[in-house]
C-alpha atoms as a PDB file:
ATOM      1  CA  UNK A   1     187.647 169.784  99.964  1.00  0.00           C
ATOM      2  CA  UNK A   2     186.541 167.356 102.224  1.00  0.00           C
ATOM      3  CA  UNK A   3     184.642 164.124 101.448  1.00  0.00           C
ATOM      4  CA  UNK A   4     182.958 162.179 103.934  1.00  0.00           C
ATOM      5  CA  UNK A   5     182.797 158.317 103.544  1.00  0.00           C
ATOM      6  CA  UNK A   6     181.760 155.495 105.482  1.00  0.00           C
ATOM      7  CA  UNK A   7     183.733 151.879 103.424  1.00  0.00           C
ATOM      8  CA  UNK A   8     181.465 149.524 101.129  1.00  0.00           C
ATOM      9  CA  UNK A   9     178.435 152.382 100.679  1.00  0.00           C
ATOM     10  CA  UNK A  10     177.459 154.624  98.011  1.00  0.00           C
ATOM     11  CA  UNK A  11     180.400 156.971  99.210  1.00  0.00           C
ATOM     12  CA  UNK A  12     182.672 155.572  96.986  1.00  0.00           C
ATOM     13  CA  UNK A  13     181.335 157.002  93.677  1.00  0.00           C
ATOM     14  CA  UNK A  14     182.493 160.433  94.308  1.00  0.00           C
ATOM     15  CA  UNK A  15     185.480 159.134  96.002  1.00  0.00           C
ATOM     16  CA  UNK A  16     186.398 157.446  92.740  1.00  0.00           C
ATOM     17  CA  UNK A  17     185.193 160.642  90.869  1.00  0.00           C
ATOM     18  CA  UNK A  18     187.754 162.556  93.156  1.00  0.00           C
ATOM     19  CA  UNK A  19     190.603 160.630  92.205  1.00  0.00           C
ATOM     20  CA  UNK A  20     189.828 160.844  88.469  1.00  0.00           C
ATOM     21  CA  UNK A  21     190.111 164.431  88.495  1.00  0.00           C
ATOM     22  CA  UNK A  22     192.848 164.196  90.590  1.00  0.00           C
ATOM     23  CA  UNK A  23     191.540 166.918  92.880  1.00  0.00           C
ATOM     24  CA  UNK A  24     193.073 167.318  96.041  1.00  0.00           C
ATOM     25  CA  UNK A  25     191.429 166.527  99.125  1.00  0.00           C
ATOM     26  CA  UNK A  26     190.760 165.181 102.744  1.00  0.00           C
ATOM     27  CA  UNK A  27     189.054 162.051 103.979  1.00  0.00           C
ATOM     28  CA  UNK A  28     186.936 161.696 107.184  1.00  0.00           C
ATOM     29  CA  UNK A  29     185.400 157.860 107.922  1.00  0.00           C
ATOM     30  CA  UNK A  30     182.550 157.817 109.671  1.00  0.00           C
ATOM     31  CA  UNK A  31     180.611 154.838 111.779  1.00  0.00           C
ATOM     32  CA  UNK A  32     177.524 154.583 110.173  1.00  0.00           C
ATOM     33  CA  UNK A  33     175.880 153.453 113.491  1.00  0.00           C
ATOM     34  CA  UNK A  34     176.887 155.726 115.899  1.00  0.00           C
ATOM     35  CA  UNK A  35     177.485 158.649 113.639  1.00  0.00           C
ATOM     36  CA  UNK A  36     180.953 159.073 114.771  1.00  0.00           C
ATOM     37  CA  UNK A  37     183.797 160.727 112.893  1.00  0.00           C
ATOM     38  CA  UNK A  38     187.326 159.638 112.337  1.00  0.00           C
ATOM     39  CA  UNK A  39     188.129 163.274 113.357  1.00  0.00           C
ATOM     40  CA  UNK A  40     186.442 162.849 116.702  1.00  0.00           C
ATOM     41  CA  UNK A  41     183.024 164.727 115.948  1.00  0.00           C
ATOM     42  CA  UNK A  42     179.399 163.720 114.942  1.00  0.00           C
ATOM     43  CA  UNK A  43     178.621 163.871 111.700  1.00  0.00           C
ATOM     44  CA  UNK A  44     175.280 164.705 112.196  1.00  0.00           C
ATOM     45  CA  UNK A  45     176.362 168.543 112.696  1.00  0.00           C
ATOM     46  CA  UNK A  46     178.123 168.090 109.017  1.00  0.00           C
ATOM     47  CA  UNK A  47     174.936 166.269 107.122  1.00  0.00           C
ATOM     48  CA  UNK A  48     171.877 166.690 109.419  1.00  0.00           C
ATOM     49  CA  UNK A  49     170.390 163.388 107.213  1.00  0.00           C
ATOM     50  CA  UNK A  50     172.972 161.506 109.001  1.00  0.00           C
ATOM     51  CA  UNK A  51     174.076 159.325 105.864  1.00  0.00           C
ATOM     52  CA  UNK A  52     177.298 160.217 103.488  1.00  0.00           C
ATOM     53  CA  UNK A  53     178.392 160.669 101.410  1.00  0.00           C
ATOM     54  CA  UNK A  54     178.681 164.464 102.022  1.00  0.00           C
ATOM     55  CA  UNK A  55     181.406 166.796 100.521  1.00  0.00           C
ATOM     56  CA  UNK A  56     182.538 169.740 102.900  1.00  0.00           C
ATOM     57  CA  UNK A  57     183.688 172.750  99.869  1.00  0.00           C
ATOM     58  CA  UNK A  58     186.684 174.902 100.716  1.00  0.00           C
ATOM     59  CA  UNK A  59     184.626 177.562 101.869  1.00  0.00           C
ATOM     60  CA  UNK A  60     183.108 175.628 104.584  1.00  0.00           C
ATOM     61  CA  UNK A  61     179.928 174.522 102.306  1.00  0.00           C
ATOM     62  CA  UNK A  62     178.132 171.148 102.037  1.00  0.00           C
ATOM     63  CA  UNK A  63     176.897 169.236  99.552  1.00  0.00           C
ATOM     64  CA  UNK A  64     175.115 166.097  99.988  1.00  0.00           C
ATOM     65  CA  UNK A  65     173.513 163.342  97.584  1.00  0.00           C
ATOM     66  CA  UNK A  66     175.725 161.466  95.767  1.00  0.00           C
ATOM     67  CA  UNK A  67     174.323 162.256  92.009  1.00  0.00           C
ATOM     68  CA  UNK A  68     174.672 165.870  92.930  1.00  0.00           C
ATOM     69  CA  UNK A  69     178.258 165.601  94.439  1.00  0.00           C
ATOM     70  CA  UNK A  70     179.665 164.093  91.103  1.00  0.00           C
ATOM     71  CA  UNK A  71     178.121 166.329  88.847  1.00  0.00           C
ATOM     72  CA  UNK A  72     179.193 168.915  91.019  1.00  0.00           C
ATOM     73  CA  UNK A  73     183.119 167.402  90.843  1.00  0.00           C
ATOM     74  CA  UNK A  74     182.393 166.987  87.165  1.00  0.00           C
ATOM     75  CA  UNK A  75     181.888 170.361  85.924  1.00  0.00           C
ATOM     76  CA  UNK A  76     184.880 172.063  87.649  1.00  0.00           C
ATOM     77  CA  UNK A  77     187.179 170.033  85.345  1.00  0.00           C
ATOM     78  CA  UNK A  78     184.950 169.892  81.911  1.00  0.00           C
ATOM     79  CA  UNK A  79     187.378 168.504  79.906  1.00  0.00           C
ATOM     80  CA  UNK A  80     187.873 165.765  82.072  1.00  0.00           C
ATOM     81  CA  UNK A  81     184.761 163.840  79.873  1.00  0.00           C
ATOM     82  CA  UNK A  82     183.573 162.590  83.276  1.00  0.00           C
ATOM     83  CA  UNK A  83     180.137 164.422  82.340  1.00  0.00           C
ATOM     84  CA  UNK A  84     178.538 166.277  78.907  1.00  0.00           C
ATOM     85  CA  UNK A  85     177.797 170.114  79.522  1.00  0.00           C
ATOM     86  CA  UNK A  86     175.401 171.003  81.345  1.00  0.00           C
ATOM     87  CA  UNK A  87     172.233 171.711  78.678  1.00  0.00           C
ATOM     88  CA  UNK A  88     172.948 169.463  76.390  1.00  0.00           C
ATOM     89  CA  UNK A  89     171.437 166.247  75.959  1.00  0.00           C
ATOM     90  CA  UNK A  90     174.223 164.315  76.622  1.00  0.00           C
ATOM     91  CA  UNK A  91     173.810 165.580  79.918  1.00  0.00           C
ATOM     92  CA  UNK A  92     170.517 164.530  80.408  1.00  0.00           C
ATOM     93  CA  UNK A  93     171.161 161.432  79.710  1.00  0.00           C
ATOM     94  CA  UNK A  94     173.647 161.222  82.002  1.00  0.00           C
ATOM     95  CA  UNK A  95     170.794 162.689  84.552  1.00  0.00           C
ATOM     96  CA  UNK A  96     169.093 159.640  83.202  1.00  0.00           C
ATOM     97  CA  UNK A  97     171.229 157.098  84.131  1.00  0.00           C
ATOM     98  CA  UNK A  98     171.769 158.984  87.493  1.00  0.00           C
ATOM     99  CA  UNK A  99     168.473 158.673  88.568  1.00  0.00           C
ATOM    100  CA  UNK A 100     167.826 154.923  87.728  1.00  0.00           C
ATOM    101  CA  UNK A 101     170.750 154.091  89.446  1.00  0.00           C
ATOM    102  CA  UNK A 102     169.405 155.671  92.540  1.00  0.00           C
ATOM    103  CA  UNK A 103     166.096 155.074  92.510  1.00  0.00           C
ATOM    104  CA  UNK A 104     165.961 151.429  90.851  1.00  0.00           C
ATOM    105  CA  UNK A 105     169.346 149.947  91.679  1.00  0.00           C
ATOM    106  CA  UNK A 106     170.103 151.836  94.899  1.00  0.00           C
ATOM    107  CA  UNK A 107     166.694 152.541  97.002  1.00  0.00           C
ATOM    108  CA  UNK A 108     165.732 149.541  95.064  1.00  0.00           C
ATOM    109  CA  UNK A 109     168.174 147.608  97.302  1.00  0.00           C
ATOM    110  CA  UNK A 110     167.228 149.280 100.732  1.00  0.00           C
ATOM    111  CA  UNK A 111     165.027 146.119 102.210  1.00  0.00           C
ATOM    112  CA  UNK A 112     167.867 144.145 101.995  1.00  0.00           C
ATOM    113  CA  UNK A 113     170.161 145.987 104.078  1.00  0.00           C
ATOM    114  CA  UNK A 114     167.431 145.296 106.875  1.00  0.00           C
ATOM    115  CA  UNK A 115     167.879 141.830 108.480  1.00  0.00           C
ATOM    116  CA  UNK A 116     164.373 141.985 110.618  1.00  0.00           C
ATOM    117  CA  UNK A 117     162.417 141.987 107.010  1.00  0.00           C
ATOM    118  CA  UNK A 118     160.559 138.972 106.389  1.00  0.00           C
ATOM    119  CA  UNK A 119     162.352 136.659 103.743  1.00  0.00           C
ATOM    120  CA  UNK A 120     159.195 137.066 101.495  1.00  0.00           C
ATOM    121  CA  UNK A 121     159.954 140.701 101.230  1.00  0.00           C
ATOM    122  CA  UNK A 122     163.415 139.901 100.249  1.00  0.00           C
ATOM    123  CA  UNK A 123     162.620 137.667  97.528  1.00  0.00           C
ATOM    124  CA  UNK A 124     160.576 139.945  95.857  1.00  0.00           C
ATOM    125  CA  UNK A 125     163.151 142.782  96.474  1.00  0.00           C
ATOM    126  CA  UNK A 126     165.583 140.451  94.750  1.00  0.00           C
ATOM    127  CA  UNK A 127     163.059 139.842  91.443  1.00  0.00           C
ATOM    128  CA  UNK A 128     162.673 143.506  91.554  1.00  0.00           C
ATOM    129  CA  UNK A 129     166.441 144.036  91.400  1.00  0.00           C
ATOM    130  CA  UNK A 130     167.275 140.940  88.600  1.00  0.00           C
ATOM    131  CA  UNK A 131     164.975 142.843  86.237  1.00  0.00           C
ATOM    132  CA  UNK A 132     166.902 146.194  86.758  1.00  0.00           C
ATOM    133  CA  UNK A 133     169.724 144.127  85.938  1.00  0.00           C
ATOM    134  CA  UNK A 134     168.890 142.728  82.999  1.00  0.00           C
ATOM    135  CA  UNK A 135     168.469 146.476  81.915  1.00  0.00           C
ATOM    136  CA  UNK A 136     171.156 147.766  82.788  1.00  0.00           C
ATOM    137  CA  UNK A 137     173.113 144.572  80.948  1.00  0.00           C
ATOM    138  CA  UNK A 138     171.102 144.992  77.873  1.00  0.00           C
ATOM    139  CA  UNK A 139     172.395 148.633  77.794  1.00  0.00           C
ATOM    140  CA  UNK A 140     176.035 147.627  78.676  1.00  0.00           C
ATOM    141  CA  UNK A 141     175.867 145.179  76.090  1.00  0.00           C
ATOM    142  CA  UNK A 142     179.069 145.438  73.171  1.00  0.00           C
ATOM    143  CA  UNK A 143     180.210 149.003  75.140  1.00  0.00           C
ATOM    144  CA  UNK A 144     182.443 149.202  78.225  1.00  0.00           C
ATOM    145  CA  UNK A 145     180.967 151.665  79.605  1.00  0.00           C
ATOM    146  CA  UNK A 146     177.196 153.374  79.681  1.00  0.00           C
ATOM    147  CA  UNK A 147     177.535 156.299  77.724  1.00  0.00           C
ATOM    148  CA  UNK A 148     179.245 153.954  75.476  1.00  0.00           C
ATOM    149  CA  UNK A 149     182.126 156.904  74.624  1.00  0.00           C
ATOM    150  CA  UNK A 150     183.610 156.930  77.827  1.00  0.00           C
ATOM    151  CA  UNK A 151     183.665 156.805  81.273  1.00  0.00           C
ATOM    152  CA  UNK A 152     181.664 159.048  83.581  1.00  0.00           C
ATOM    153  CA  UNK A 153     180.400 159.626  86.972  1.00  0.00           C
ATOM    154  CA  UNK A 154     177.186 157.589  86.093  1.00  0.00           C
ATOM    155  CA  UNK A 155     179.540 154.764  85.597  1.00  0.00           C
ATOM    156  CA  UNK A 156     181.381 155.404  89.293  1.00  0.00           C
ATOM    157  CA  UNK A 157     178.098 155.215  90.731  1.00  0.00           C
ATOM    158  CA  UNK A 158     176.663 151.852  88.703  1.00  0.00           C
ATOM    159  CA  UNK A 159     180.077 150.151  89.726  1.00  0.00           C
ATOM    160  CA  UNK A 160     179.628 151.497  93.491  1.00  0.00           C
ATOM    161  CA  UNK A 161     176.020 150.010  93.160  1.00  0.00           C
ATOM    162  CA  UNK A 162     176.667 147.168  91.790  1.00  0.00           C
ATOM    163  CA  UNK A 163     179.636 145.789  94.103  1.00  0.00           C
ATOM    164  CA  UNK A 164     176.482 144.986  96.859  1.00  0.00           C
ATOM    165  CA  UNK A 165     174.665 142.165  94.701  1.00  0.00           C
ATOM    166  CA  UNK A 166     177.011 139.637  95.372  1.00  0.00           C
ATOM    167  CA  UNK A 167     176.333 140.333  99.248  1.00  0.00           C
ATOM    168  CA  UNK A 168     172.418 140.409  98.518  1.00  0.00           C
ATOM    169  CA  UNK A 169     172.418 136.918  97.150  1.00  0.00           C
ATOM    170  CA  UNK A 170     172.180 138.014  93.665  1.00  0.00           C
ATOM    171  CA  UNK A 171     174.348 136.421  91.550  1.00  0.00           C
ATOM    172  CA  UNK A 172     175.925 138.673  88.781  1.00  0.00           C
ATOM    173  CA  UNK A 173     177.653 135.732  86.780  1.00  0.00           C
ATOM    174  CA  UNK A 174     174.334 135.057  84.526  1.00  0.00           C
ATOM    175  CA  UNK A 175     174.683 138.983  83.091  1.00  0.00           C
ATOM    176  CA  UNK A 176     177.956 138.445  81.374  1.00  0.00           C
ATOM    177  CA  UNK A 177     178.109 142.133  80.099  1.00  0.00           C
ATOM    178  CA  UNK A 178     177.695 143.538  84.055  1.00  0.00           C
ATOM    179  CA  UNK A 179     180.403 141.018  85.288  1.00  0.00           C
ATOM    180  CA  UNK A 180     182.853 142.278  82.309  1.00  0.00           C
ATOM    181  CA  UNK A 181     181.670 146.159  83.102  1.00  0.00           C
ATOM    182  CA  UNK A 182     182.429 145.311  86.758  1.00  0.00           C
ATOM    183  CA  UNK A 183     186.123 144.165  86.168  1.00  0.00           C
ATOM    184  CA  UNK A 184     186.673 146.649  83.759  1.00  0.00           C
ATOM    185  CA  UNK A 185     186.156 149.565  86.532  1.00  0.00           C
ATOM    186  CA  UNK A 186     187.816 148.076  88.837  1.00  0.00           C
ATOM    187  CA  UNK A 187     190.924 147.977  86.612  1.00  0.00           C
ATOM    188  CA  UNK A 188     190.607 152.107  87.177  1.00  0.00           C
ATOM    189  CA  UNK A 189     193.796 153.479  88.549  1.00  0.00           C
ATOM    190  CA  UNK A 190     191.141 155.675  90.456  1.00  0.00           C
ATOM    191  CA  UNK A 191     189.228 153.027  91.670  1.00  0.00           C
ATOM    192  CA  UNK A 192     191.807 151.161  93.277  1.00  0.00           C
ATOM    193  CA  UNK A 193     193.831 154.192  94.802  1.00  0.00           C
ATOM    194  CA  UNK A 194     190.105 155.594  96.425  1.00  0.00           C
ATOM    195  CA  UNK A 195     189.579 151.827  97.601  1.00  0.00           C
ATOM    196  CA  UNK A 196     193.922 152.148  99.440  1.00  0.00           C
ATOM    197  CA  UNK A 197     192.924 155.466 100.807  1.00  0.00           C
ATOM    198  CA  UNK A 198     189.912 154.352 102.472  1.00  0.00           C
ATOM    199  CA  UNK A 199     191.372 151.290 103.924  1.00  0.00           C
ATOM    200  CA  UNK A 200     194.092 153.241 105.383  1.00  0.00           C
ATOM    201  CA  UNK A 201     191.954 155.166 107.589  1.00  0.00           C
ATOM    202  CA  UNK A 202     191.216 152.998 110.742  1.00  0.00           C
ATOM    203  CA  UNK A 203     187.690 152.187 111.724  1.00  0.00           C
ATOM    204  CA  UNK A 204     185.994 154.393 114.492  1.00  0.00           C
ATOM    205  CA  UNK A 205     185.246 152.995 117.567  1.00  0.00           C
ATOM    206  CA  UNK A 206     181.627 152.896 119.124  1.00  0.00           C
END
């Protein structure tokens, strides 16, 4: 397999989902702007939507969307606990949390990747944002993880998320239970040999 990442982006979820399942597989960085590939091509012809992450299967297939790609890792190693069986309601909770994550904390945060948006519009993003938050802390609240039994790719992708507040202005210190379920993660012998591979692939030039 091949996963396609660009560093500090939503990427990193099924990077870190990778490394749990200790699958094997290749890296390609890509520049964000211009598209380019750390293998020299445009990664345009690989995900015509133009954003990773993307995950190239052995047979030359691609799968894109970052809730899909995990679930996808997920089930070819069930007993790895990373997700419930598919039909179960475990699973759909799992679906749940999915889904909030990327349509509340993660296309929540869009505006405030763009710099030209009027601070007004950022502010209110923000508000919007804090009150996800304080969700998502209420539900992390006495557990170290969502599910509460373990961790999964939900969790992957709420840690991914969650590493851009700081950079947004929003200060994570006042939700005690998301600081703790951030350091927690990041303890991950996953999450910190996705973060080495990444770093060791040099940037690509414009």
């Amino acid at each position: 397999m091949k996963l396609y990442f660009a560093p500090g982006t939503c990427s990193l979820s099924p990077h870190i989902v990778l490394q749990e399942l200790g699958l094997p597989y290749d890296l390609v960085r890509v520049n964000n702007r211009t598209k380019r590939m750390s293998d020299g091509g445009d990664f345009r012809t690989v995900n015509p939507k133009g954003y990773v992450a993307a995950l190239m299967l052995d047979d030359g297939a691609v799968l894109t969307e970052g809730p899909a790609i995990v679930q996808f890792l997920a089930d070819l190693k069930p007993d790895s606990g990373l997700a419930p069986a598919s039909g179960t309601r475990e699973r759909v909770r799992l679906q749940e949390w999915l889904n909030f994550i990327t349509a509340e904390l993660h296309a929540g945060a869009a505006p405030l990747f763009r710099r030209d948006f009027p601070s007004a519009v950022h502010d209110d993003v923000r508000d919007r944002l804090r009150r996800r938050i304080e969700f998502t802390a209420s539900a992390l609240s006495g557990r170290d993880y969502l599910s509460g039994a373990g961790f999964t790719v939900a969790d992957a992708y709420l840690f991914t998320v969650l590493g851009w507040m700081e950079g947004f202005s929003i200060n994570l210190a006042q939700w005690p239970a998301v600081v703790d379920f951030i350091a927690h993660v990041a303890r991950r012998p996953s999450v910190t040999a996705a973060l080495l591979r990444e770093a060791a692939i040099p940037p690509v030039e414009m």
